[in-house]
Protein backbone atom coordinates (compact mmCIF):
# COMPACT_ATOMS: atom_id res chain seq x y z
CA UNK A 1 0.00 0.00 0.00
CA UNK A 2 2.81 2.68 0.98
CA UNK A 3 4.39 1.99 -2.54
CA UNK A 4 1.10 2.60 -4.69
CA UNK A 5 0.52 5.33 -2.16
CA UNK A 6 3.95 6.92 -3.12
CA UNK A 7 3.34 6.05 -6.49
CA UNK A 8 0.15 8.15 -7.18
CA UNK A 9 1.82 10.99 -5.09
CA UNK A 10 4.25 10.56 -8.08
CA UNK A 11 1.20 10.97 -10.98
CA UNK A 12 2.10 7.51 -11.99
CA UNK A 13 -0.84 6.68 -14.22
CA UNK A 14 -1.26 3.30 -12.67
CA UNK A 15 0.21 0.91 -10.31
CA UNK A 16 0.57 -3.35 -11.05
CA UNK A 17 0.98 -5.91 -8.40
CA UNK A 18 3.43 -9.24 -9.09
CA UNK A 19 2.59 -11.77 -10.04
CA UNK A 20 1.59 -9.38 -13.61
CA UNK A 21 -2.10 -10.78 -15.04
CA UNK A 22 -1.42 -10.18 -18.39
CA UNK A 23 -5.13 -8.32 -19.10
CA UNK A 24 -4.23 -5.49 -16.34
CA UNK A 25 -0.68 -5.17 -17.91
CA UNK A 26 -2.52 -4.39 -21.53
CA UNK A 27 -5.34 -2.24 -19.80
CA UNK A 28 -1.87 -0.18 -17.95
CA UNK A 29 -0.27 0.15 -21.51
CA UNK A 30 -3.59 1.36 -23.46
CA UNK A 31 -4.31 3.70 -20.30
CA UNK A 32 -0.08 5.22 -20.86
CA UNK A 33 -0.63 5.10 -24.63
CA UNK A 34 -4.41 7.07 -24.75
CA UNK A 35 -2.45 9.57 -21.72
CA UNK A 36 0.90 10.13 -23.72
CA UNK A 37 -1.14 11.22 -27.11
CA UNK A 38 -3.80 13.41 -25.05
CA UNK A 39 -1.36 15.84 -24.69
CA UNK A 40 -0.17 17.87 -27.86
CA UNK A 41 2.70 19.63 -28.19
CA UNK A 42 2.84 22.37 -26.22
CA UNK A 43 4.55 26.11 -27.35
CA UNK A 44 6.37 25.78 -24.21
CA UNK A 45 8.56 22.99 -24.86
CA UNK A 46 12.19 23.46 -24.30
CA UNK A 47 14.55 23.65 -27.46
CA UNK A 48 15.55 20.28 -28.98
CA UNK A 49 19.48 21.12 -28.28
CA UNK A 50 18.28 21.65 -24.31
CA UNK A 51 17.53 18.75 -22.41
CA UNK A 52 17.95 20.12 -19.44
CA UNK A 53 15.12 22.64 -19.57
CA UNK A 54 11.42 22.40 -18.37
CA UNK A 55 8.35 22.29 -19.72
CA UNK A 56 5.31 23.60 -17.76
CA UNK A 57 4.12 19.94 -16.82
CA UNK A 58 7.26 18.62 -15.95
CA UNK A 59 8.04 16.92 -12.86
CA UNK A 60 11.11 18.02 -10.77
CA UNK A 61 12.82 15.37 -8.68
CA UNK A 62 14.63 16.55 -5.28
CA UNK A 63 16.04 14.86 -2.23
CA UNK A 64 14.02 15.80 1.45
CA UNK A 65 16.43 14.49 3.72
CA UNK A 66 16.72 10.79 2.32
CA UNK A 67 13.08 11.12 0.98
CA UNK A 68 12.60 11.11 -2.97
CA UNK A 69 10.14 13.70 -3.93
CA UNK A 70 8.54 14.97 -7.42
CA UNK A 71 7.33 18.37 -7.56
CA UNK A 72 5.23 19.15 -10.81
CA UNK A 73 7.12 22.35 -12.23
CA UNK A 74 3.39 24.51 -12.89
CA UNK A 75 2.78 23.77 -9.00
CA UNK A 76 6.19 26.49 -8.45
CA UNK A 77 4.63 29.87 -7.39
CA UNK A 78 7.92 31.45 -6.64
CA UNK A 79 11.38 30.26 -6.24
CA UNK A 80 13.63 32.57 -3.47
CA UNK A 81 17.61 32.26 -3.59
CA UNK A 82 18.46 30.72 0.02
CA UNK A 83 22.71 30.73 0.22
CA UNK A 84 23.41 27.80 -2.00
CA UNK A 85 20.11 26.67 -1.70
CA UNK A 86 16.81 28.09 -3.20
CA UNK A 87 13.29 27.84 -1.08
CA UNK A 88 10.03 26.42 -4.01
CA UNK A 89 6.84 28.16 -2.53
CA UNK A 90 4.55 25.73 -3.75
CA UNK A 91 0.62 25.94 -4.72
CA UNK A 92 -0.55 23.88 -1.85
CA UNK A 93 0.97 26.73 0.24
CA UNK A 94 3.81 24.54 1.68
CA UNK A 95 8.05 25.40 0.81
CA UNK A 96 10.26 23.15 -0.73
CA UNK A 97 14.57 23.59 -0.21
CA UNK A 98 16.58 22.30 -2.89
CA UNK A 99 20.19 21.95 -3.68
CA UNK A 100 19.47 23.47 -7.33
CA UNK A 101 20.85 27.21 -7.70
CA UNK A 102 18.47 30.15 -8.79
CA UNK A 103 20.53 30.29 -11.61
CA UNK A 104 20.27 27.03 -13.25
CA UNK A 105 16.39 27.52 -12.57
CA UNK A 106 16.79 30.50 -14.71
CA UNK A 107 18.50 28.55 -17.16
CA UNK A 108 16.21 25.51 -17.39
CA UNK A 109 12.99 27.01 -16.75
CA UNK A 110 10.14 28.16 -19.53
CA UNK A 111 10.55 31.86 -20.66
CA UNK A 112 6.90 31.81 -21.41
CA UNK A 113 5.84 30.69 -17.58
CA UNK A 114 8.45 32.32 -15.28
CA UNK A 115 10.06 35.55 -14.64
CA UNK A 116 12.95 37.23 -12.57
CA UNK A 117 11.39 39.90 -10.75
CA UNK A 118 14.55 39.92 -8.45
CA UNK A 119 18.22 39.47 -7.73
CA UNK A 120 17.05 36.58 -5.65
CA UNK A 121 13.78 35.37 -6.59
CA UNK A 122 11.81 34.15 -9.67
CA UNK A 123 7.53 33.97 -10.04
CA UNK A 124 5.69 31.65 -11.95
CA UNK A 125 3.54 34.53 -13.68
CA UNK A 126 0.98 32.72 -13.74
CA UNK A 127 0.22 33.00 -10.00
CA UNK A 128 0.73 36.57 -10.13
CA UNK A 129 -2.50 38.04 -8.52
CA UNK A 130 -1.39 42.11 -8.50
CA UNK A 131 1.81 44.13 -8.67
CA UNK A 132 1.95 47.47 -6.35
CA UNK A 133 3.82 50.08 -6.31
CA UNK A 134 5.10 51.28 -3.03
CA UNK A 135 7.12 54.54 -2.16
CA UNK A 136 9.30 55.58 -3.38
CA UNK A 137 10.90 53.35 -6.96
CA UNK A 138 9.75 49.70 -5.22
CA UNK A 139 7.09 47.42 -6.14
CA UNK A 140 5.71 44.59 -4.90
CA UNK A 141 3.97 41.45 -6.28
CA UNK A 142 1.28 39.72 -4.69
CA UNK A 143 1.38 35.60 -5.70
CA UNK A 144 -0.91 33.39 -4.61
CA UNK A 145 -0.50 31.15 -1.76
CA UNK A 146 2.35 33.26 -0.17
CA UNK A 147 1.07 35.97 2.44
CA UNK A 148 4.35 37.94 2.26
CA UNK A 149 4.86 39.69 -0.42
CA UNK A 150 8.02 39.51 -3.02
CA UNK A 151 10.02 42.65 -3.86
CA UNK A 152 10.37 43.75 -7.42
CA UNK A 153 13.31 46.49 -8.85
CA UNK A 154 11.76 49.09 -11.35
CA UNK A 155 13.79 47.55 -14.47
CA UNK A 156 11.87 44.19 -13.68
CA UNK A 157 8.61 46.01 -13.15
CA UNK A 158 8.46 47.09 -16.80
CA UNK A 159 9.38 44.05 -18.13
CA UNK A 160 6.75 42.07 -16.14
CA UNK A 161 3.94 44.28 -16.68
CA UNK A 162 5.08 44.05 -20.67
CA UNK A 163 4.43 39.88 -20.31
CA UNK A 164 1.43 40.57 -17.66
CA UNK A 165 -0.07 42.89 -20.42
């Protein structure tokens, strides 16, 4: 049970028990083959000569502790520089530290979902609910599920309310 359980917390489409019955295998392969084609290419995939990068509805793997866990990259709201570490504020309002640099998330995540609005922290802009201006030449930017919220410079003001629109 803790396996499937893990599983499912994985999206793994569905879960087989040994000894395989060879009807359940087929119904698990036409279940994966109906699921891989029901999703089209999307305009955010990552350049062919990039493997590294994301696409929206990727999965990121990390280490919690000695625990293996799979974050689904559109579930990001913002990512915050933390030393060598950076802190994921995730949709379901809880944080996630990884050993993966703010800078290779720049690198491998999509242009089209995710913006720099800071020296030391990124926003899926999709989560963005407003943007204020304070005094003075600060902003801020309200995401959801975070109650604090993130500081913005001027320079990355105009280009996110360019993308916002």
């Amino acid at each position: 049970d803790e396996y499937a359980i893990r599983a499912f917390e994985a999206n793994a489409l569905d879960y087989l028990l040994k000894p395989l019955d060879p009807d359940r295998l087929a119904e698990a392969l036409q279940r994966a083959r109906t699921t891989d084609t029901a999703f089209p290419e999307r305009p955010d995939a990552p350049e062919d000569d990039d493997p590294d990068a994301f696409r929206y509805d990727d999965m990121f793997f990390y280490e919690e502790g000695r625990r293996p866990r799979f974050i689904r990259i559109r579930e990001i709201v913002s990512i915050d520089a933390a030393g060598n570490y950076t802190e994921l504020a995730l949709t379901d309002g809880t944080t996630a530290l990884t050993s993966t640099t703010l800078s290779s998330w720049t690198d491998r995540l999509p242009d089209a979902h995710f913006a720099r609005i800071h020296r030391s922290t990124i926003v899926n802009v999709e989560r963005v609910q407003r943007v204020e201006r304070e005094a003075g030449r600060t902003y801020t930017v309200h995401v959801e599920a975070r109650d604090d919220p993130l500081s913005m410079s001027r320079r990355r003001a105009r280009a996110l309310a360019d993308r916002l629109g």
